[in-house]
C-alpha atoms as a PDB file:
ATOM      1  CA  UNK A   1      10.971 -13.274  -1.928  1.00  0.00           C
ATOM      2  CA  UNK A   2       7.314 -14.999  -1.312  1.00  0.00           C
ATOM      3  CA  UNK A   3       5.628 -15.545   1.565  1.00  0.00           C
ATOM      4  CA  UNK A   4       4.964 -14.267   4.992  1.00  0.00           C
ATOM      5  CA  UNK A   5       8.819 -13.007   5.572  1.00  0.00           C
ATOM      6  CA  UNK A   6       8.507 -10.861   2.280  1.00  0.00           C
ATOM      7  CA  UNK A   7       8.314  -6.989   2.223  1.00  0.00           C
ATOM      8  CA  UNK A   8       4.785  -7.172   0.755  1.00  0.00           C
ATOM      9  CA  UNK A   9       3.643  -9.197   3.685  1.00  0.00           C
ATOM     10  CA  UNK A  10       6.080  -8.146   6.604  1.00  0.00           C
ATOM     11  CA  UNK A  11       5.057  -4.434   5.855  1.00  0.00           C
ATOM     12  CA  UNK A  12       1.013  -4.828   6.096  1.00  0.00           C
ATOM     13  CA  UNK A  13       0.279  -4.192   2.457  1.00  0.00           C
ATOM     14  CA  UNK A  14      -2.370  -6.872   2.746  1.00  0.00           C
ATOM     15  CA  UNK A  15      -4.420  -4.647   5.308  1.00  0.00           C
ATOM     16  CA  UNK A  16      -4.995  -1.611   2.954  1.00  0.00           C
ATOM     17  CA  UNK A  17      -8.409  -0.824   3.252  1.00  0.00           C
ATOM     18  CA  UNK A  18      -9.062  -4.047   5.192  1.00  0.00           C
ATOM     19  CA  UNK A  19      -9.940  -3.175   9.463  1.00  0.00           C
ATOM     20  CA  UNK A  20     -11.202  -5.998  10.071  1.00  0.00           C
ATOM     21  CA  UNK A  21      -9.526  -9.288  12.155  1.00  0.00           C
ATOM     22  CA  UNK A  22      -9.399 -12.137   9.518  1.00  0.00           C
ATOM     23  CA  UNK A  23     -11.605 -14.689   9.826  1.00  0.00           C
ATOM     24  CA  UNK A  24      -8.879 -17.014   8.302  1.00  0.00           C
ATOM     25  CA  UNK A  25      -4.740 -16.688   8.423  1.00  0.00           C
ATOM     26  CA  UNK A  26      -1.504 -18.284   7.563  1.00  0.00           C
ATOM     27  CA  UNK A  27       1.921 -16.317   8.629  1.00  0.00           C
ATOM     28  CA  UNK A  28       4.807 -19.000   7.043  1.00  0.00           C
ATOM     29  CA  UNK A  29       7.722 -18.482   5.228  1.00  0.00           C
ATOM     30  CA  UNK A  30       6.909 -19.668   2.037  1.00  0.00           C
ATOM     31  CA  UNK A  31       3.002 -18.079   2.034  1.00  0.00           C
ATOM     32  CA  UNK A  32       0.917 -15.321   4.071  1.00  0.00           C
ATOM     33  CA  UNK A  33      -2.873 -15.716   3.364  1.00  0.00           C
ATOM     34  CA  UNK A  34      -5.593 -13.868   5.266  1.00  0.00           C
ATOM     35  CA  UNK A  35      -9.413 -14.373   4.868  1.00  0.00           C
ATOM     36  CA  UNK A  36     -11.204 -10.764   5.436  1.00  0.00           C
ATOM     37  CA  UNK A  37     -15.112  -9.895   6.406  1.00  0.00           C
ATOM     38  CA  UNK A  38     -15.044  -6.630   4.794  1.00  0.00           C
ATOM     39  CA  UNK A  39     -17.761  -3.989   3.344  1.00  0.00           C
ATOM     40  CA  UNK A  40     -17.535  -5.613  -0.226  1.00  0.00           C
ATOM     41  CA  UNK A  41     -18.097  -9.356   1.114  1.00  0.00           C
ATOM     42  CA  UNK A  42     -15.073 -11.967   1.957  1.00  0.00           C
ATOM     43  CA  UNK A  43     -11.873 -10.748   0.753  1.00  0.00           C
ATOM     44  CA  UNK A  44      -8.548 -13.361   0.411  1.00  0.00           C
ATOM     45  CA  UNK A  45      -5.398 -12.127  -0.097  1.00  0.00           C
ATOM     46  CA  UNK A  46      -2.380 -14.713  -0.819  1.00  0.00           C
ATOM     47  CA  UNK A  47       1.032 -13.926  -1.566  1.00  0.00           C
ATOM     48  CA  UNK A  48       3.827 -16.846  -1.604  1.00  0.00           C
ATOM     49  CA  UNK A  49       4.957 -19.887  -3.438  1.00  0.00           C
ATOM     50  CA  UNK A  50       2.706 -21.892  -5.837  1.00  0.00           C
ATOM     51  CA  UNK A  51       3.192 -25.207  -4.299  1.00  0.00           C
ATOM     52  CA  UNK A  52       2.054 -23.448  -1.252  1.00  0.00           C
ATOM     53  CA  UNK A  53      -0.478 -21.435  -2.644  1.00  0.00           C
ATOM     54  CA  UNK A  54      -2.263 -24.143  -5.119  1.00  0.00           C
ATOM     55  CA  UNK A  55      -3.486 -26.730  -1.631  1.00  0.00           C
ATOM     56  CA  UNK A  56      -4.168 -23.510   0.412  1.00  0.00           C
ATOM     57  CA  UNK A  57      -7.246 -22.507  -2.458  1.00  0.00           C
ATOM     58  CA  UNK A  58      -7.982 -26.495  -2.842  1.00  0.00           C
ATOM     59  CA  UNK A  59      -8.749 -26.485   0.776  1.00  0.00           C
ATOM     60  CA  UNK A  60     -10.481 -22.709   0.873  1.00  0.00           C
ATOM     61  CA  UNK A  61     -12.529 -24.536  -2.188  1.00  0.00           C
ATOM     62  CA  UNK A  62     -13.210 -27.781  -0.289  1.00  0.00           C
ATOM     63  CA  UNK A  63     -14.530 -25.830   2.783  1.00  0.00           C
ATOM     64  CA  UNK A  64     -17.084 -24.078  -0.189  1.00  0.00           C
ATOM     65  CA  UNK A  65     -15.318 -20.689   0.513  1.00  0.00           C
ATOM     66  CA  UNK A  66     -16.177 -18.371  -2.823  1.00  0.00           C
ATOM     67  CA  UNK A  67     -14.951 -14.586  -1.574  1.00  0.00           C
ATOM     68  CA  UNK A  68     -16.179 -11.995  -3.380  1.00  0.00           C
ATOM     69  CA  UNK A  69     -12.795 -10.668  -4.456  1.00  0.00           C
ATOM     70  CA  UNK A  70      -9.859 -12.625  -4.272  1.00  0.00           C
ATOM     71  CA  UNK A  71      -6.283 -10.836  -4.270  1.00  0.00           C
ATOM     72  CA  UNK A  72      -2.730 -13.143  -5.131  1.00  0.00           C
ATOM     73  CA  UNK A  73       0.651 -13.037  -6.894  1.00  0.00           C
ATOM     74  CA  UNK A  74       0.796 -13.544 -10.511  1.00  0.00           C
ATOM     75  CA  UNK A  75       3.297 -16.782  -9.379  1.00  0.00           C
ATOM     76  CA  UNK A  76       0.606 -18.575  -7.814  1.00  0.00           C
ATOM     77  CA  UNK A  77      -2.198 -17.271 -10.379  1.00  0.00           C
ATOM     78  CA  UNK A  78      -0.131 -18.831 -13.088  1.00  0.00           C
ATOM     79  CA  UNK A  79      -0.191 -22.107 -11.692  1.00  0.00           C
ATOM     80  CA  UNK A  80      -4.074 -22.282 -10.956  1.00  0.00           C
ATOM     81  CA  UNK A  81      -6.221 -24.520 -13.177  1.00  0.00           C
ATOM     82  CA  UNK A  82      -9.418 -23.585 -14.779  1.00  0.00           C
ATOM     83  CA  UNK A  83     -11.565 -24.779 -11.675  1.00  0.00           C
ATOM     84  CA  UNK A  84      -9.744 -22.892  -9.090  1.00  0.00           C
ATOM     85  CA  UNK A  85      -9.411 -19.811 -11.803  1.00  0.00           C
ATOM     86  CA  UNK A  86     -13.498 -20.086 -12.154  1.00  0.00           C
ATOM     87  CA  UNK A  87     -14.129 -20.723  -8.400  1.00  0.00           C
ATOM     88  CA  UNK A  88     -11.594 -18.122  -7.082  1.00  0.00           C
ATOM     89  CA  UNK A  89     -12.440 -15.161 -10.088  1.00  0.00           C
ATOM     90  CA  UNK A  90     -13.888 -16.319 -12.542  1.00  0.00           C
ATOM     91  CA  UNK A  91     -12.775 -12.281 -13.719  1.00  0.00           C
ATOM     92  CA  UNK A  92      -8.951 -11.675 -13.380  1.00  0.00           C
ATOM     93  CA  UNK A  93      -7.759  -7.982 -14.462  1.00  0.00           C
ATOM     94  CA  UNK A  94      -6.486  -4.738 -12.704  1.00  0.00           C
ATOM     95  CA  UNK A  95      -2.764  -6.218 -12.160  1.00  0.00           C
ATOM     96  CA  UNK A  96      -0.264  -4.241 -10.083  1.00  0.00           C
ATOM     97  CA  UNK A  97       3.008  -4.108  -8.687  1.00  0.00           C
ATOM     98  CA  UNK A  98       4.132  -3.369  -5.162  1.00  0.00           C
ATOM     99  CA  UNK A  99       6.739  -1.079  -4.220  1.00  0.00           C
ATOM    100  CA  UNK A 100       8.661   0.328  -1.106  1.00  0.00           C
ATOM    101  CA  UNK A 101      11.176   1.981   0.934  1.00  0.00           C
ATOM    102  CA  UNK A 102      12.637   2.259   4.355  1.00  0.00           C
ATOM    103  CA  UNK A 103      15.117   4.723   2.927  1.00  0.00           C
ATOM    104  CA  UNK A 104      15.357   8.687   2.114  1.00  0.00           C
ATOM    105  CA  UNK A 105      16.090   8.850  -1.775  1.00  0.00           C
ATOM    106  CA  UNK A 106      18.388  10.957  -3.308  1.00  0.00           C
ATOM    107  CA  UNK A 107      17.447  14.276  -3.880  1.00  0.00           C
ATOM    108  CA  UNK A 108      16.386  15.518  -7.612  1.00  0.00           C
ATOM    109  CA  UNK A 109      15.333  18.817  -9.007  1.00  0.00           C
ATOM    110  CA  UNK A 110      11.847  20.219  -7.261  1.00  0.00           C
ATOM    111  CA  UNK A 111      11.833  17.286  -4.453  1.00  0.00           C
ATOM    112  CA  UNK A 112      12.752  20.182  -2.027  1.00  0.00           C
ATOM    113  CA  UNK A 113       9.505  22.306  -3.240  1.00  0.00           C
ATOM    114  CA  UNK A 114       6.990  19.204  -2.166  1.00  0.00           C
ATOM    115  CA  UNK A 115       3.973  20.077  -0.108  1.00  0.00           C
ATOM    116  CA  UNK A 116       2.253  18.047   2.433  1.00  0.00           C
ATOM    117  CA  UNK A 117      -1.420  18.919   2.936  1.00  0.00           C
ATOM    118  CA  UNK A 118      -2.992  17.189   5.749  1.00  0.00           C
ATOM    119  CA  UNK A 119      -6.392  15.735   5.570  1.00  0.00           C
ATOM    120  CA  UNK A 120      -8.748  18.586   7.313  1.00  0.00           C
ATOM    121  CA  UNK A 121      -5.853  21.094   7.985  1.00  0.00           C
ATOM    122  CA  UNK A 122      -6.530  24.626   6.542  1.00  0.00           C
ATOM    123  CA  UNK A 123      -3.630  24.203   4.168  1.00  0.00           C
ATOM    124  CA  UNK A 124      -5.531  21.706   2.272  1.00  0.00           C
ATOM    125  CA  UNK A 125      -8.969  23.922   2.893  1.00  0.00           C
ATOM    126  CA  UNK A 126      -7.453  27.008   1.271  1.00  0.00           C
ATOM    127  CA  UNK A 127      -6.360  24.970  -2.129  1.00  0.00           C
ATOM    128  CA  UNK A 128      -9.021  22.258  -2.021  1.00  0.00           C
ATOM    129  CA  UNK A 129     -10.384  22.798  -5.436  1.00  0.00           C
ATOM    130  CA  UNK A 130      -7.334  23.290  -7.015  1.00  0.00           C
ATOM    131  CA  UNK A 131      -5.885  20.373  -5.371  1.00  0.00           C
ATOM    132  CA  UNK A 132      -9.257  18.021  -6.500  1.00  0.00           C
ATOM    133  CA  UNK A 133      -9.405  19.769 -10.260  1.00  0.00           C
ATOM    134  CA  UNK A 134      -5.055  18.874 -10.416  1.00  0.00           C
ATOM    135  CA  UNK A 135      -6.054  15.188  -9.384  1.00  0.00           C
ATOM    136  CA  UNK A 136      -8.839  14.638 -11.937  1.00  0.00           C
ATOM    137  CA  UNK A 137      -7.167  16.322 -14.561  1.00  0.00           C
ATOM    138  CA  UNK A 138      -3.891  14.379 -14.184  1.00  0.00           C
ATOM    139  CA  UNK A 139      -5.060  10.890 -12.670  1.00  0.00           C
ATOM    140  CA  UNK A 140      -8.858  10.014 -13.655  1.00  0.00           C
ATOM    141  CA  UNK A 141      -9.021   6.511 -12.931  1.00  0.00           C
ATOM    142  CA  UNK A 142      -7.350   6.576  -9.280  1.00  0.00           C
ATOM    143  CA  UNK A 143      -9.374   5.340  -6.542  1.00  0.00           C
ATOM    144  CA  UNK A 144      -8.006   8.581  -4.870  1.00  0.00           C
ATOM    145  CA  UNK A 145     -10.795  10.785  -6.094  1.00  0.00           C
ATOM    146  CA  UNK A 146     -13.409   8.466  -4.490  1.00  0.00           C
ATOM    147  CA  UNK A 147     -11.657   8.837  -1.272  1.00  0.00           C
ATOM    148  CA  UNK A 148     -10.495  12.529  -1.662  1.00  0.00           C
ATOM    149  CA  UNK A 149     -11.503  13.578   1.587  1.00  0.00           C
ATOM    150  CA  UNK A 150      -9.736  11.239   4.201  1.00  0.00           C
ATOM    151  CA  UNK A 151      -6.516  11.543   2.424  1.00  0.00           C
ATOM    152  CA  UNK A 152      -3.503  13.573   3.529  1.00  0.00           C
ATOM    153  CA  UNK A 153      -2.126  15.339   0.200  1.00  0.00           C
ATOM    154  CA  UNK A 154       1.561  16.527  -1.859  1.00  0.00           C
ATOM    155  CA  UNK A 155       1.489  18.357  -4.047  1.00  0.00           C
ATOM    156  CA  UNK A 156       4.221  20.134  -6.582  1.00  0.00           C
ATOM    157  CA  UNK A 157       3.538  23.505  -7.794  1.00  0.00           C
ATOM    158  CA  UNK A 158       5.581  24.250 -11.046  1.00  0.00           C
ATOM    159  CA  UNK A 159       7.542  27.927 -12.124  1.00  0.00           C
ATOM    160  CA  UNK A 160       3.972  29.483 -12.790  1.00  0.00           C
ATOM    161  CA  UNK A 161       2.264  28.681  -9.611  1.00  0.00           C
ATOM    162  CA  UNK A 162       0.332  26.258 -10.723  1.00  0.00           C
ATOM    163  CA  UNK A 163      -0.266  23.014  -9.557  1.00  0.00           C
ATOM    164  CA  UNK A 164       1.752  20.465 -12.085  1.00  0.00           C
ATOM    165  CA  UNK A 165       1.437  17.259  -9.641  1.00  0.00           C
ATOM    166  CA  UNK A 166      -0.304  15.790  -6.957  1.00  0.00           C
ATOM    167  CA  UNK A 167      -0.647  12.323  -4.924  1.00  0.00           C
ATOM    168  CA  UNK A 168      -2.573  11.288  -2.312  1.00  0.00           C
ATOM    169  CA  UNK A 169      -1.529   9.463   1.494  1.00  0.00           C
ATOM    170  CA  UNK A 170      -2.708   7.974   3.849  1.00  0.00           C
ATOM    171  CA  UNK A 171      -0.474   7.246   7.273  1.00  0.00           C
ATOM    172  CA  UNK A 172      -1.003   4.212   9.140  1.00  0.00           C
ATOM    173  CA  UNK A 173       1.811   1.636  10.163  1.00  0.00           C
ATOM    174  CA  UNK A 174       3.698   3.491   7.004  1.00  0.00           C
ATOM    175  CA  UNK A 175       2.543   5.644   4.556  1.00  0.00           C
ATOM    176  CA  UNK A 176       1.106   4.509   1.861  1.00  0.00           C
ATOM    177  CA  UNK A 177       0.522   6.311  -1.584  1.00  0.00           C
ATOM    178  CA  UNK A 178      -2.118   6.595  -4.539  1.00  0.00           C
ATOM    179  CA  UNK A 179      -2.995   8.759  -7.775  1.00  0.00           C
ATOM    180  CA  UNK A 180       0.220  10.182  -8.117  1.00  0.00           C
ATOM    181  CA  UNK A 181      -0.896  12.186 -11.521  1.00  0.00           C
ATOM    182  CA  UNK A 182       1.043  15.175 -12.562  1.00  0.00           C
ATOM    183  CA  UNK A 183      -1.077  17.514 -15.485  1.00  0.00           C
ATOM    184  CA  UNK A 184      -0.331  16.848 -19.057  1.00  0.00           C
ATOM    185  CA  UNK A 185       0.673  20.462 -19.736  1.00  0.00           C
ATOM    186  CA  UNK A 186       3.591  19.924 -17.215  1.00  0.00           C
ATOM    187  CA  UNK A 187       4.515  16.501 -18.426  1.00  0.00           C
ATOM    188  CA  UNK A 188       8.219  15.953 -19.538  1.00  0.00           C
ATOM    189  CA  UNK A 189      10.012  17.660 -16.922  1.00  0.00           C
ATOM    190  CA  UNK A 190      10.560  15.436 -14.031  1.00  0.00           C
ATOM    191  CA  UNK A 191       7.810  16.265 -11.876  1.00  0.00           C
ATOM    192  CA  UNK A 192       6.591  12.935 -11.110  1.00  0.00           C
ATOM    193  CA  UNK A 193       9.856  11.938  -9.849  1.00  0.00           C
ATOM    194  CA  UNK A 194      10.361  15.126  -8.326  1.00  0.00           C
ATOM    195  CA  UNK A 195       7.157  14.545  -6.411  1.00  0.00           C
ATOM    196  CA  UNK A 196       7.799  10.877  -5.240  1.00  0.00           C
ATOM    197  CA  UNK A 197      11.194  12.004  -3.971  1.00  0.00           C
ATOM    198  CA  UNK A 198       9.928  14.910  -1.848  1.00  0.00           C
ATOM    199  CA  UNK A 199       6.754  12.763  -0.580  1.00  0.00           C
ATOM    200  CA  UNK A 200       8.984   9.709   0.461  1.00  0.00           C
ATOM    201  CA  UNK A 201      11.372  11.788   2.414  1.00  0.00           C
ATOM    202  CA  UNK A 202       8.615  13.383   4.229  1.00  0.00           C
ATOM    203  CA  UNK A 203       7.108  10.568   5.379  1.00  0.00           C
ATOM    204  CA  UNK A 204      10.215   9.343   6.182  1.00  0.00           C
ATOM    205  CA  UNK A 205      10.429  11.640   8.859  1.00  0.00           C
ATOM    206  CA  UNK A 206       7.057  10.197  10.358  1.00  0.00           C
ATOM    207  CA  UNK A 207       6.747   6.712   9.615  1.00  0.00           C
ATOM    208  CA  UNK A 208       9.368   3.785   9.129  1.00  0.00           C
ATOM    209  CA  UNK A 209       8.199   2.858   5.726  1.00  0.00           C
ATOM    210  CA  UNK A 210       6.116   3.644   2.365  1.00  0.00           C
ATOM    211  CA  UNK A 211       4.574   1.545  -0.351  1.00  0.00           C
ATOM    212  CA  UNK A 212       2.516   2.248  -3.037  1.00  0.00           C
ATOM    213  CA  UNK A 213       1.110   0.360  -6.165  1.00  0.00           C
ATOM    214  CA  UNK A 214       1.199   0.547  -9.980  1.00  0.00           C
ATOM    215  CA  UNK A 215      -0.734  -0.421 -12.395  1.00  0.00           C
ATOM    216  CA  UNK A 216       1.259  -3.566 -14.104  1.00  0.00           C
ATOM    217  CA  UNK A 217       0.986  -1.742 -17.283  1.00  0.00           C
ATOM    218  CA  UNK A 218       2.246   1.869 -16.929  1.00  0.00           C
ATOM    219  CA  UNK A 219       6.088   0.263 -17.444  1.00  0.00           C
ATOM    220  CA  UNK A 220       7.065   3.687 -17.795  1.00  0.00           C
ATOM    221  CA  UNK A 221       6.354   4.895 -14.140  1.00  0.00           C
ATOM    222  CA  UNK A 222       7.826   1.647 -12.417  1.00  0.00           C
ATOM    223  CA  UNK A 223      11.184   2.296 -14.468  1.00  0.00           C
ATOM    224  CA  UNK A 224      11.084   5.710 -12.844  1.00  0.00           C
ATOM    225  CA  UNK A 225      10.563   4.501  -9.392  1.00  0.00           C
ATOM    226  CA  UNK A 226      13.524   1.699  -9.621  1.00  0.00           C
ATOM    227  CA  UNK A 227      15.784   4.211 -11.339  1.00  0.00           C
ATOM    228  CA  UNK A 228      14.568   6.608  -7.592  1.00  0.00           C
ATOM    229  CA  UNK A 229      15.715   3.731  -5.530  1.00  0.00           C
ATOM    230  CA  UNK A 230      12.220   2.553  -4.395  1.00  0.00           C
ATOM    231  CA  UNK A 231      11.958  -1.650  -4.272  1.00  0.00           C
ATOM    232  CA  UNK A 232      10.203  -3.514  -6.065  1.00  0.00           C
ATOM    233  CA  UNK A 233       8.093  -6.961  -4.550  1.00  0.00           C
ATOM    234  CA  UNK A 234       6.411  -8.440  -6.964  1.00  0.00           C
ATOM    235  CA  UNK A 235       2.935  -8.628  -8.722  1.00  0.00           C
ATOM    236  CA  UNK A 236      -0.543  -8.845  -7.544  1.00  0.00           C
ATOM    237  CA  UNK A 237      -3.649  -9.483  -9.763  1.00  0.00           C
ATOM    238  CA  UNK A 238      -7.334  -9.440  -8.620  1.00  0.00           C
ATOM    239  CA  UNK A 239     -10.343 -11.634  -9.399  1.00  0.00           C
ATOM    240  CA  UNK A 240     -13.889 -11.331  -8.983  1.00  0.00           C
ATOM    241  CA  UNK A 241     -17.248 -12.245 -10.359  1.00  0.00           C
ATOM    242  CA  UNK A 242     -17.869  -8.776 -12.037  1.00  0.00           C
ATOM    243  CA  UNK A 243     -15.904  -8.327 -15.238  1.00  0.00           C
ATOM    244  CA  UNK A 244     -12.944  -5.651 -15.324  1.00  0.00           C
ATOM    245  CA  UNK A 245     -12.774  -2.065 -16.790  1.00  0.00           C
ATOM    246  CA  UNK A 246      -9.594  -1.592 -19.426  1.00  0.00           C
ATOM    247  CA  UNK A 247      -8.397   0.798 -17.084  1.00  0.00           C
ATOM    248  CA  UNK A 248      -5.216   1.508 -19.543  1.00  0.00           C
ATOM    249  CA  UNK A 249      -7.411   3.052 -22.237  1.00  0.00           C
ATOM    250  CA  UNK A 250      -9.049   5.332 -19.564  1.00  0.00           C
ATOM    251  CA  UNK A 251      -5.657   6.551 -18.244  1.00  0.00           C
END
């Protein structure tokens, strides 16, 4: 499903990161667009049909509206042409998915042992370090190391004590996820998906929803989360002037 009535749109995934009342906004069934002063310039975010989507940039374009970073669905960035692709990017990279759930998932092996460190409680104090050297260690391209601090943290400590996977939070109108990493000594025995299953069902008992993206090219982590039970809506994929980063060969 596209549009305004989808889960990407109906949940607030748009607003991550973005406080600010748009300056520009559509709410219909078959496309939600907003139009967003924020700290890195005009952002747009569009997710809906093509034959929506294609007029809605025409006009932005037509009003000379060039945002600094431009956020869609691969359906409607597949059907721009090379002008709107220039105006609108003229860099495209750092594609992701969107996932989410309104439901506990089924329990694995571990989920019960999942830790939630809040952002500033002494919990997190005591194992800080730990907690940040886990995180770069596992996942050193997340965005969650730049913004270690006003994150709430799980974490999954494996037979030896030791931290073997971590992900950040933060809780708003849901809870939403990033750098999920778990250490490549304790790779291969299901404590990534041990870790998602024990952080959803925690926040479950908080908030009425959780999302979280992926990186379009780690294939391997959303087969885990479908085979969980999480939902999957769609792709997103970002443009900008600045060229991308080949994130993939950093992971």
């Amino acid at each position: 499903m596209l549009g305004a009535q989808s889960p990407y749109w109906r949940l607030s995934a748009w607003k991550y990161r973005l406080d600010r009342s748009p300056i520009e906004a559509v709410n219909d069934p078959d496309l939600g667009l907003v139009l967003v002063d924020s700290e890195r310039g005009e952002t747009l975010v569009m997710y809906g049909e093509p034959s929506r989507g294609v007029p809605a940039l025409q006009n932005l374009l037509g009003q000379g509206i060039v945002p600094a970073r431009t956020m869609m669905n691969r359906e409607i960035y597949g059907a721009l042409d090379a002008d709107l692709r220039n105006h609108f990017g003229p860099n495209w990279g750092n594609a992701w998915d969107f996932f989410w759930t309104e439901e506990p998932l089924p329990a694995v092996d571990n989920s019960d042992r999942v830790e939630l460190l809040r952002s500033g409680s002494e919990e997190l104090k005591a194992v800080e370090d730990e907690v940040r050297e886990a995180l770069l260690a596992s996942n050193p391209i997340t965005s969650a190391i730049e913004h270690f601090d006003r994150l709430d943290w799980f974490i999954l400590r494996a037979d030896d004590g030791k931290i073997a996977t971590v992900m950040g939070s933060t809780q708003e109108e849901g809870m939403s996820f990033e750098g999920l990493g778990t250490i490549p000594d304790y790779r291969g025995h299901g404590y990534g998906g041990a870790t998602m299953v024990g952080a959803v069902n925690l926040s479950l008992e908080h908030v009425s929803h959780v999302q979280f993206g992926v990186w379009s090219w780690n294939e391997g982590a959303m087969r885990l989360y479908r085979r969980l039970g999480i939902h999957h809506d769609g792709g997103m994929i970002i443009g900008r002037e600045e060229p991308f980063e080949n994130l993939q060969d950093m992971a």
